[in-house]
C-alpha atoms as a PDB file:
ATOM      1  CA  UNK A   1     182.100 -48.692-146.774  1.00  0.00           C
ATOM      2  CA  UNK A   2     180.621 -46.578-149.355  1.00  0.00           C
ATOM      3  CA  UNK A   3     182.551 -43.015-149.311  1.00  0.00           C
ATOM      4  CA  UNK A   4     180.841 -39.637-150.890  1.00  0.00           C
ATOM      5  CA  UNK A   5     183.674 -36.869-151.444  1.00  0.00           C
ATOM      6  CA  UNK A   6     182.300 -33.208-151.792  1.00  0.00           C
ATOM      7  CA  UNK A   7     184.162 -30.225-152.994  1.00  0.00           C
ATOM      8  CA  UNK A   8     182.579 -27.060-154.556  1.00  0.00           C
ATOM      9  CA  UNK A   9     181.741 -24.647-151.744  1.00  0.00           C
ATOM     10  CA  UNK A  10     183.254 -21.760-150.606  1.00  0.00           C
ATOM     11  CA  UNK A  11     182.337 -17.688-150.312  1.00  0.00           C
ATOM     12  CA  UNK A  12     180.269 -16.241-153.407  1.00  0.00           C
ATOM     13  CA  UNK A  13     178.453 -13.016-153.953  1.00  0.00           C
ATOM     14  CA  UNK A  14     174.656 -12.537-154.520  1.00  0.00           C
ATOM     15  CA  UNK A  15     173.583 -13.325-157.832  1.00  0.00           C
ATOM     16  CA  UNK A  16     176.980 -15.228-158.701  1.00  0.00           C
ATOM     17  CA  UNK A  17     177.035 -19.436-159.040  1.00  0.00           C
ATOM     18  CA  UNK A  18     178.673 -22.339-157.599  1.00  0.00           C
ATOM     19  CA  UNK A  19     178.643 -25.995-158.672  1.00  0.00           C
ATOM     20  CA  UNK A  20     179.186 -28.837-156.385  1.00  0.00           C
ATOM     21  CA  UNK A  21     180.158 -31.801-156.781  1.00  0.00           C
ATOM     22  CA  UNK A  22     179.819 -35.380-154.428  1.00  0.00           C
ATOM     23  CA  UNK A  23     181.730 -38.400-155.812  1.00  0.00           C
ATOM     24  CA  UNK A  24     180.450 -41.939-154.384  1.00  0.00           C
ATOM     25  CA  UNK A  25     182.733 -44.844-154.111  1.00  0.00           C
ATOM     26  CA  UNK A  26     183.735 -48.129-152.370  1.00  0.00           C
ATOM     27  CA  UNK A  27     181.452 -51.275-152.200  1.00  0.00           C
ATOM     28  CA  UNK A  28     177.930 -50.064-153.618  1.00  0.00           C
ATOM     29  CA  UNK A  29     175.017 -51.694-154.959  1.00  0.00           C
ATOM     30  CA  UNK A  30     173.371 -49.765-158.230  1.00  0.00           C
ATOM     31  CA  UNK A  31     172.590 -45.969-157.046  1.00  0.00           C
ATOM     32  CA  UNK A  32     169.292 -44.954-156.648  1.00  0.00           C
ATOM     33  CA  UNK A  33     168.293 -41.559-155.834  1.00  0.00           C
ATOM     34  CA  UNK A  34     170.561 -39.076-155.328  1.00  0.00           C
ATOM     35  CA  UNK A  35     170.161 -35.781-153.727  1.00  0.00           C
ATOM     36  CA  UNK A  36     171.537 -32.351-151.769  1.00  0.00           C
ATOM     37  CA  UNK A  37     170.409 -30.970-148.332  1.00  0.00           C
ATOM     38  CA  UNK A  38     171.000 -28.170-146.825  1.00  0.00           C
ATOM     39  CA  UNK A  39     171.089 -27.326-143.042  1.00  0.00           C
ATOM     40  CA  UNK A  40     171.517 -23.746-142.064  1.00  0.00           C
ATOM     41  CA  UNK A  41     173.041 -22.177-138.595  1.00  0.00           C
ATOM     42  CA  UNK A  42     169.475 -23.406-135.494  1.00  0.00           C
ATOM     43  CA  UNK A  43     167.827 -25.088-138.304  1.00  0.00           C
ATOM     44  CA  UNK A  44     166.749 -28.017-139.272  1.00  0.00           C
ATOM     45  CA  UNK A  45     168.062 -30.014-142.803  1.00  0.00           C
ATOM     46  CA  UNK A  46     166.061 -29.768-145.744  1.00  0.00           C
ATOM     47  CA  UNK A  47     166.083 -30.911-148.923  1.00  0.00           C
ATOM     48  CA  UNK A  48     167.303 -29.136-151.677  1.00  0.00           C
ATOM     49  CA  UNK A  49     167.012 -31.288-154.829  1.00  0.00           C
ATOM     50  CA  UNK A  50     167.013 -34.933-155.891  1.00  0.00           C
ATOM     51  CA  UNK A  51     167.623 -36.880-158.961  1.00  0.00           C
ATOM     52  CA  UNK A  52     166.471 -40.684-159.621  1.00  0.00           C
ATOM     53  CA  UNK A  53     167.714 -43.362-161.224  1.00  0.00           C
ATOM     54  CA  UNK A  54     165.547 -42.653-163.984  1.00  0.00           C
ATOM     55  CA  UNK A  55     166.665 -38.512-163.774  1.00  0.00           C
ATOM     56  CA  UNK A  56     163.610 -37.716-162.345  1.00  0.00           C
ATOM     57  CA  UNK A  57     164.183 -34.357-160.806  1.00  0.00           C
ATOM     58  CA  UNK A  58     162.327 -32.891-157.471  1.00  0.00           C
ATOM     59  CA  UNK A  59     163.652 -28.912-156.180  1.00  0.00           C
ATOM     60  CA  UNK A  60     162.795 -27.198-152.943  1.00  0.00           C
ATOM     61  CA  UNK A  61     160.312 -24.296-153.928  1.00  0.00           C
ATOM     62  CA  UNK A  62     163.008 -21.645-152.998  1.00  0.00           C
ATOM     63  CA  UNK A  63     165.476 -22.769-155.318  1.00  0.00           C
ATOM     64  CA  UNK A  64     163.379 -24.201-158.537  1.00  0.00           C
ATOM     65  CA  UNK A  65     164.763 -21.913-161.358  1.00  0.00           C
ATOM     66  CA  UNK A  66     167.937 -21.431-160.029  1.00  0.00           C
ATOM     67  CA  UNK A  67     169.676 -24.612-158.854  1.00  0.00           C
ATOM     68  CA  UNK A  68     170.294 -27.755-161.306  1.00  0.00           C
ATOM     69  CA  UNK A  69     170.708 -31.159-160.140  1.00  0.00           C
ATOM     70  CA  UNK A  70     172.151 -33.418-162.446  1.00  0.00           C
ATOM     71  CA  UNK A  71     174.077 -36.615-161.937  1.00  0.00           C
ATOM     72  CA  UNK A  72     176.581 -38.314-164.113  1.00  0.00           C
ATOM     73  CA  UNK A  73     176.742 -42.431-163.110  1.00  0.00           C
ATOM     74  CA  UNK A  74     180.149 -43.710-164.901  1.00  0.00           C
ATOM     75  CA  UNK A  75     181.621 -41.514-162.155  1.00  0.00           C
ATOM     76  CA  UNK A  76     178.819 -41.937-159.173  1.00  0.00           C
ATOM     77  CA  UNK A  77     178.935 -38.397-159.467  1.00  0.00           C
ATOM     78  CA  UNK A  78     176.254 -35.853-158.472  1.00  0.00           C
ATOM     79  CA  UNK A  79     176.404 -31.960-159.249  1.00  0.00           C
ATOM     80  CA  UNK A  80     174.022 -29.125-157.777  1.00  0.00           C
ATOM     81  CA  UNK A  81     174.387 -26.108-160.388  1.00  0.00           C
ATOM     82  CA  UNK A  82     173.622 -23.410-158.235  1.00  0.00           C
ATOM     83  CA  UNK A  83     173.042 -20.203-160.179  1.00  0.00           C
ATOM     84  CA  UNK A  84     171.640 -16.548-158.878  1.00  0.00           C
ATOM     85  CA  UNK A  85     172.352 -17.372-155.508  1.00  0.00           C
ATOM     86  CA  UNK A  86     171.148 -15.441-152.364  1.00  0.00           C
ATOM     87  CA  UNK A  87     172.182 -14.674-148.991  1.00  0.00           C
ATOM     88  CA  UNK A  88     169.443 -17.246-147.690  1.00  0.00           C
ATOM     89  CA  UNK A  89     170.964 -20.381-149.482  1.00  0.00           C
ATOM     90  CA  UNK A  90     173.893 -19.852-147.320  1.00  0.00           C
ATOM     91  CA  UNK A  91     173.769 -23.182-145.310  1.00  0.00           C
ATOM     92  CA  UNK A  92     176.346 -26.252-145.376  1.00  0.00           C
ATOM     93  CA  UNK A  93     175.390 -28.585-147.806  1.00  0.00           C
ATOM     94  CA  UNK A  94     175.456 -32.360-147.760  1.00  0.00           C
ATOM     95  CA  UNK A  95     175.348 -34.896-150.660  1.00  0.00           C
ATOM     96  CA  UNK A  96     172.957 -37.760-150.197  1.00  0.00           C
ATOM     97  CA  UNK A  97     173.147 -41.413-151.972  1.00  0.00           C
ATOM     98  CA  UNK A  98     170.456 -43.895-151.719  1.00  0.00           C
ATOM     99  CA  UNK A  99     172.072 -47.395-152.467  1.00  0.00           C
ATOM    100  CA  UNK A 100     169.838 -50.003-152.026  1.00  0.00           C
ATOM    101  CA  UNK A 101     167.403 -48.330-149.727  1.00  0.00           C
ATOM    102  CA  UNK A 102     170.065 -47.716-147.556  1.00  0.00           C
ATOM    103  CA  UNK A 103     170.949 -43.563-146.994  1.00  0.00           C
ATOM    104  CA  UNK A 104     174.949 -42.096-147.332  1.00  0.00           C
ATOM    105  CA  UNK A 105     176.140 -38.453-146.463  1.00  0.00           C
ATOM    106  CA  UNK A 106     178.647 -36.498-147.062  1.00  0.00           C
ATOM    107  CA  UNK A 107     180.716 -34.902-145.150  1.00  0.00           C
ATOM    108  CA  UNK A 108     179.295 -31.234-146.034  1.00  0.00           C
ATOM    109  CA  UNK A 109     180.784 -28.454-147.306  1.00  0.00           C
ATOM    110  CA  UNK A 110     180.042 -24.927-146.788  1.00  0.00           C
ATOM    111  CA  UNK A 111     178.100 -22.318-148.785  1.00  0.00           C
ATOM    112  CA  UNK A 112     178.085 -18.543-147.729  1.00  0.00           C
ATOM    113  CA  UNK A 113     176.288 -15.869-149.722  1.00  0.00           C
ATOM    114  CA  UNK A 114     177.425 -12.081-149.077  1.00  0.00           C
ATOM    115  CA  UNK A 115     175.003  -9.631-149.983  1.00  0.00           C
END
């Protein structure tokens, strides 16, 4: 029953910034990690960045430097600060909750990066 909402995405040019956002709610358990993939047009999903409970941050190579994950937990809220952005981060992205060992998605929402 648990819901996550994102919003955020849209059309950007190289080198400008987006900031998404994926809301949780419903019946949950404490929130573990929490996290952003990315899956681009015949490839595979990959992880992006992740946050722990304890704000313990991990960042795909590509992206360390530019991207910010950050999460905000009176408002099961996670944000991906995505800054200096390239046409190669142009993927949809999905939000990903960890409640209880137990994985949630979102329903994606689409980044495109013009050069």
């Amino acid at each position: 029953q648990v819901q996550l909402v994102e919003s955020g995405g849209g059309l950007v040019q190289a080198g400008g910034s987006l900031r998404l956002s994926c809301a949780a709610s419903g019946n949950m358990f404490s929130i573990n990690t929490m996290g952003w993939y990315r899956q681009a047009p015949g490839k595979q999903r990959e992880l992006v960045a992740s946050i722990s409970s304890g704000s313990s941050t991990n960042y795909e190579d590509s992206v360390k430097g530019r991207f910010t994950i950050s999460r905000d937990n009176v408002k099961n809220t996670v944000y991906l600060q995505m800054n200096s952005l390239k046409p190669e981060d142009t993927a949809v992205y999905y939000c990903n909750v960890i409640i209880r060992f137990k994985a949630y998605w979102g329903q994606g929402t689409q980044v495109t990066v013009s050069s």
